[in-house]
N, C-alpha and C. Protein backbone atom coordinates (compact mmCIF):
# COMPACT_ATOMS: atom_id res chain seq x y z
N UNK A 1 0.86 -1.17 0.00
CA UNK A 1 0.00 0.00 0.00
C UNK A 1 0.90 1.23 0.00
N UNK A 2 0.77 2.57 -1.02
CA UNK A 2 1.47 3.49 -0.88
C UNK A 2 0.26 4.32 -0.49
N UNK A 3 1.01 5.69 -0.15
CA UNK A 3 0.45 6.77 0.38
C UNK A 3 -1.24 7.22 -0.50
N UNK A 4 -0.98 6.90 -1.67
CA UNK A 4 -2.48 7.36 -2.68
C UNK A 4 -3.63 6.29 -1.89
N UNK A 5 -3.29 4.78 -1.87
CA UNK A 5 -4.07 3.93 -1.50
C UNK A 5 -3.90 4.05 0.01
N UNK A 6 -3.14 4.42 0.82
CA UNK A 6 -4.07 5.31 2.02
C UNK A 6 -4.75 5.83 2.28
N UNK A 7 -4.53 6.74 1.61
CA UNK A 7 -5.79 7.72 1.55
C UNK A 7 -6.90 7.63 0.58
N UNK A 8 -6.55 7.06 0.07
CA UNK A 8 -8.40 6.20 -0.70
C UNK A 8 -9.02 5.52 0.81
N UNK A 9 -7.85 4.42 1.37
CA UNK A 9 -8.62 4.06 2.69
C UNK A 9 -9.25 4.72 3.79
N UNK A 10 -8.67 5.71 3.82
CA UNK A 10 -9.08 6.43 4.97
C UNK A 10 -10.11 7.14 4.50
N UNK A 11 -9.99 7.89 3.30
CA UNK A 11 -11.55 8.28 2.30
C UNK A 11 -12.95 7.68 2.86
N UNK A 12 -12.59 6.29 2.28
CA UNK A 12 -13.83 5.26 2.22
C UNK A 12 -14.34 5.04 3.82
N UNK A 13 -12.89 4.68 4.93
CA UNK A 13 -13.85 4.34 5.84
C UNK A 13 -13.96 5.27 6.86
N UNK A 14 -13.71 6.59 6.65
CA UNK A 14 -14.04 7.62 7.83
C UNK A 14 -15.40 8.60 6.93
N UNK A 15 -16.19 8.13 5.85
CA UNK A 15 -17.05 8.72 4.93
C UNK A 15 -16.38 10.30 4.75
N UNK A 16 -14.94 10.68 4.04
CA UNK A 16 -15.05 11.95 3.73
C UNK A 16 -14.26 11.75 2.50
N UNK A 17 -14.08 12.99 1.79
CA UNK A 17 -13.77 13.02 0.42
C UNK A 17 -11.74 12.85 0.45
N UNK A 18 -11.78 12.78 -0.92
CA UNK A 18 -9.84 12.30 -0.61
C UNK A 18 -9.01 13.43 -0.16
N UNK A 19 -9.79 14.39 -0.29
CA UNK A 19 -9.06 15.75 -0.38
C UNK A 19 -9.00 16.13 1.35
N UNK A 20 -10.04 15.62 2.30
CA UNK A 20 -10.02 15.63 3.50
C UNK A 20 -8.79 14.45 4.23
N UNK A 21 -9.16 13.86 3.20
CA UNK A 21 -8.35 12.44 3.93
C UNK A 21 -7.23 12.92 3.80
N UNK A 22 -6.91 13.95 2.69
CA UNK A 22 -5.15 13.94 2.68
C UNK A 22 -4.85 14.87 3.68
N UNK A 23 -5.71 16.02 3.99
CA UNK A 23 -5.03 16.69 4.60
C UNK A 23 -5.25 16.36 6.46
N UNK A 24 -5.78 15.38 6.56
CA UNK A 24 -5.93 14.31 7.71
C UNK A 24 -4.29 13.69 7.85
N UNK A 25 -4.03 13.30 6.93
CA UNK A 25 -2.86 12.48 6.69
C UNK A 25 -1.97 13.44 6.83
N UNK A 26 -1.32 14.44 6.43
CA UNK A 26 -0.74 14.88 6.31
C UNK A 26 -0.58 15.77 7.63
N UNK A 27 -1.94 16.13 7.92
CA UNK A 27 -1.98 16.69 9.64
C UNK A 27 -0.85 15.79 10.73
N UNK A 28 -1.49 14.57 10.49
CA UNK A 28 -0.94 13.71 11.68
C UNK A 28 0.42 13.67 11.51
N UNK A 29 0.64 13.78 9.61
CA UNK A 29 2.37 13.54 9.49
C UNK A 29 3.32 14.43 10.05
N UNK A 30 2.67 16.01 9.99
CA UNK A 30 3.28 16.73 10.61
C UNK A 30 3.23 17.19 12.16
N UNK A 31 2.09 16.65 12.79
CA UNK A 31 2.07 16.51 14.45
C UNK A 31 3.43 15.49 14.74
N UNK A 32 3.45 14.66 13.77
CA UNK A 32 4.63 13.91 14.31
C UNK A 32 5.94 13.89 14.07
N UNK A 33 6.73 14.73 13.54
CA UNK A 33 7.48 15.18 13.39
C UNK A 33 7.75 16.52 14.01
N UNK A 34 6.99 17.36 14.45
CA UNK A 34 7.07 18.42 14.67
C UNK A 34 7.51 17.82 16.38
N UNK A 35 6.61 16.98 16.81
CA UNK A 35 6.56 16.68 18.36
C UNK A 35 7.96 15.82 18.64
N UNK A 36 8.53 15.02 17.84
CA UNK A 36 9.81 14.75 17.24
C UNK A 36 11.27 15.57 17.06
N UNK A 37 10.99 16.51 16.55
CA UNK A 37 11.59 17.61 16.13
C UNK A 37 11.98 18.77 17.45
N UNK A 38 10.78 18.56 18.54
CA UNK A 38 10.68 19.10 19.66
C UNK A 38 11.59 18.07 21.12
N UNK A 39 11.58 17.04 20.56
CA UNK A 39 12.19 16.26 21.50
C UNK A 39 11.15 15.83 22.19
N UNK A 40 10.22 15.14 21.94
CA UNK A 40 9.01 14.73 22.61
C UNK A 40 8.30 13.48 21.61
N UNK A 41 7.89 12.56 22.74
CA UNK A 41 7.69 11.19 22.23
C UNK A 41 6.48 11.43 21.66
N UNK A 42 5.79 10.44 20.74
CA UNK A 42 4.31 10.43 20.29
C UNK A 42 3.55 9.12 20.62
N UNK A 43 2.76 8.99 21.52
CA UNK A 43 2.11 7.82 22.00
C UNK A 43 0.61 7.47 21.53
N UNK A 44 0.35 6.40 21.03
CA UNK A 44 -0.56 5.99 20.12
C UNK A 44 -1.18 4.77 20.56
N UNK A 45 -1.83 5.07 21.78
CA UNK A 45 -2.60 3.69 22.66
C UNK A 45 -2.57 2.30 21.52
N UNK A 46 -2.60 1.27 21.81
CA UNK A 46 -2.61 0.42 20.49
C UNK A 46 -2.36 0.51 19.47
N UNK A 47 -1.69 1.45 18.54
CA UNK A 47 -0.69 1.90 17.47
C UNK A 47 0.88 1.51 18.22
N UNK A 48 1.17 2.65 18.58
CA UNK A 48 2.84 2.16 18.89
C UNK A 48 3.03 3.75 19.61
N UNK A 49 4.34 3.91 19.48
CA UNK A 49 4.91 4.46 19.67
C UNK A 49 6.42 5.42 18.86
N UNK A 50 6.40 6.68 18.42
CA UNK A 50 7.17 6.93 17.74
C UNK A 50 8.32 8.06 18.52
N UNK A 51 9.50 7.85 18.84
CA UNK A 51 10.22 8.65 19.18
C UNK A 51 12.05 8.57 18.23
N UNK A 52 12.77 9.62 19.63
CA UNK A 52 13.89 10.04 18.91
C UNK A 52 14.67 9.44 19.43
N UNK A 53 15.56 8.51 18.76
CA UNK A 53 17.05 7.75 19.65
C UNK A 53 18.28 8.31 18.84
N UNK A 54 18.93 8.62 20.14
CA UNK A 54 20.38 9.02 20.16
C UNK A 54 21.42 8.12 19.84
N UNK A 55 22.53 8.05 18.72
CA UNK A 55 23.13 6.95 18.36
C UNK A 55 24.56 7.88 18.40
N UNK A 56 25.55 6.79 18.91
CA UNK A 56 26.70 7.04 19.39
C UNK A 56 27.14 7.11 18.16
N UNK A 57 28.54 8.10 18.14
CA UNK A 57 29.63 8.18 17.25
C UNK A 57 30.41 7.20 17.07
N UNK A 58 30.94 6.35 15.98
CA UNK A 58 31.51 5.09 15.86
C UNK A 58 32.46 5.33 14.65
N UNK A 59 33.31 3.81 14.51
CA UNK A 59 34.38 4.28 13.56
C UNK A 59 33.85 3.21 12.37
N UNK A 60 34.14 3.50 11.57
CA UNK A 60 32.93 2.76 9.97
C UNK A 60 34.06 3.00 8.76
N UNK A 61 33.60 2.09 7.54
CA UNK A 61 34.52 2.32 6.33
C UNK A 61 34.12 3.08 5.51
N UNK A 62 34.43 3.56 4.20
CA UNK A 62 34.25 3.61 3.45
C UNK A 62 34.17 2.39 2.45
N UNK A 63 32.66 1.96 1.81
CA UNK A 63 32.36 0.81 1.19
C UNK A 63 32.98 1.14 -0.41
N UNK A 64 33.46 2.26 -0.62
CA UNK A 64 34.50 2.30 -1.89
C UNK A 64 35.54 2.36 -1.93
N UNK A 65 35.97 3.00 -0.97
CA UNK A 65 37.96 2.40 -0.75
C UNK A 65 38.28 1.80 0.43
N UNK A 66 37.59 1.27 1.30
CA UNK A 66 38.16 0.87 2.35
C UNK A 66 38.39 1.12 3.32
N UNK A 67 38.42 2.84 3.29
CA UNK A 67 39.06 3.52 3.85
C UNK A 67 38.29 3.75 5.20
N UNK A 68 39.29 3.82 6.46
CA UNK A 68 38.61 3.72 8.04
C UNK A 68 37.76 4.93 8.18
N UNK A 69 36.76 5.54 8.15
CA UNK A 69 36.13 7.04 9.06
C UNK A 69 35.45 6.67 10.01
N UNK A 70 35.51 8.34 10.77
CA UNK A 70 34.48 8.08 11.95
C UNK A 70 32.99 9.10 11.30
N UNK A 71 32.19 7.91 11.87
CA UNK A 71 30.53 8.42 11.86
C UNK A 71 30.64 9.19 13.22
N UNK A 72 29.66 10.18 12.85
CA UNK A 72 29.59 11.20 14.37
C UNK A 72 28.09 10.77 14.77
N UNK A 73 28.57 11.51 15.82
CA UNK A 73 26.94 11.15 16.84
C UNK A 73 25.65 11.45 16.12
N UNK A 74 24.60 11.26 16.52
CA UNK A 74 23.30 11.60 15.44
C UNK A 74 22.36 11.45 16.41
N UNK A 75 21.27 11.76 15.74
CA UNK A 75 19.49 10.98 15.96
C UNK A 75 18.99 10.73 15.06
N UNK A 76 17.69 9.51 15.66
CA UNK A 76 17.27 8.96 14.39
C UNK A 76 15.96 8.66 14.85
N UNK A 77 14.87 8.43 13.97
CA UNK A 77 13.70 8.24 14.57
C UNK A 77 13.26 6.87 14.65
N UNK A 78 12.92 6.55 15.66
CA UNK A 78 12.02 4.88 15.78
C UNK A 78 10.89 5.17 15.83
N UNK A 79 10.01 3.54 15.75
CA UNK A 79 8.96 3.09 16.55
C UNK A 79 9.01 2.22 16.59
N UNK A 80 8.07 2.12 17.78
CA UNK A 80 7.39 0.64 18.67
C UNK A 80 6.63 0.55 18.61
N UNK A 81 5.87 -0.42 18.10
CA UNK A 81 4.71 -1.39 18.01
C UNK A 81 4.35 -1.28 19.07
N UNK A 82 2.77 -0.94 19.22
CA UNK A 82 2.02 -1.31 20.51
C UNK A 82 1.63 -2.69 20.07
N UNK A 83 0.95 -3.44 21.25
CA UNK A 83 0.88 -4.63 21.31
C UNK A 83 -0.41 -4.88 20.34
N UNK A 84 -1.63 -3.95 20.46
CA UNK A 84 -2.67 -4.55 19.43
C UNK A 84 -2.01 -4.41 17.85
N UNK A 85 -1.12 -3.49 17.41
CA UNK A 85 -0.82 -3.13 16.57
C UNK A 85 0.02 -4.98 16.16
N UNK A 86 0.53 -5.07 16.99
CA UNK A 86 1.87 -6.09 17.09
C UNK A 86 0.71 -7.83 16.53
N UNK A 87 -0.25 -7.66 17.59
CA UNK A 87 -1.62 -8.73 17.30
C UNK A 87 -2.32 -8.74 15.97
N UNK A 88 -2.29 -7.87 15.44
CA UNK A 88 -2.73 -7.58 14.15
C UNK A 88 -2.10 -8.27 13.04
N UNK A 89 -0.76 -7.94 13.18
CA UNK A 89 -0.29 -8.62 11.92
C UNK A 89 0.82 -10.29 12.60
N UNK A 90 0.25 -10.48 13.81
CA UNK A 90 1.03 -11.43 13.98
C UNK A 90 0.71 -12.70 13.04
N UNK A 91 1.64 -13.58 12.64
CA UNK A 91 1.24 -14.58 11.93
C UNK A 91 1.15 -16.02 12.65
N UNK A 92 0.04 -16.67 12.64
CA UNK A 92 -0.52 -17.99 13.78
C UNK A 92 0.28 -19.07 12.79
């Protein structure tokens, strides 16, 4: 499913037109990043969970010459599966 056939879904089953649905979609995309962006987690009762992890500076190659560098410190964004989310697509 890409982003168009999202929002056809969300169209069909919240009864509003695509043009609502996108900017539904696009609302939430930017609540979550913004709250992200702020340093603040996003919690999604039975969805998951989306936050910011801090990843250490390390020493790494270059995959074209070989050559040793260091990666510097960063952030990066996760999520976690809430558990209904997790039940959903578990496979029996």
């Amino acid at each position: 499913m890409n982003k168009s056939d999202l929002i056809a879904k969300i169209s069909a089953d919240a009864g509003i037109n695509k043009v609502q649905a996108t900017a539904a979609l696009q609302a939430v995309e930017r609540g979550v990043m913004d709250a992200l962006a702020n340093g603040e987690d996003v919690s999604m009762t039975g969805f998951g969970t989306f936050s910011v992890k801090e990843t250490a500076a390390r020493a790494g190659r270059n995959p074209k010459t070989g050559e040793p560098i260091e990666i510097a410190a960063g952030k990066k964004p996760v999520f976690k599966a809430g558990q209904a989310f997790k039940n959903a697509v578990k496979v029996v």
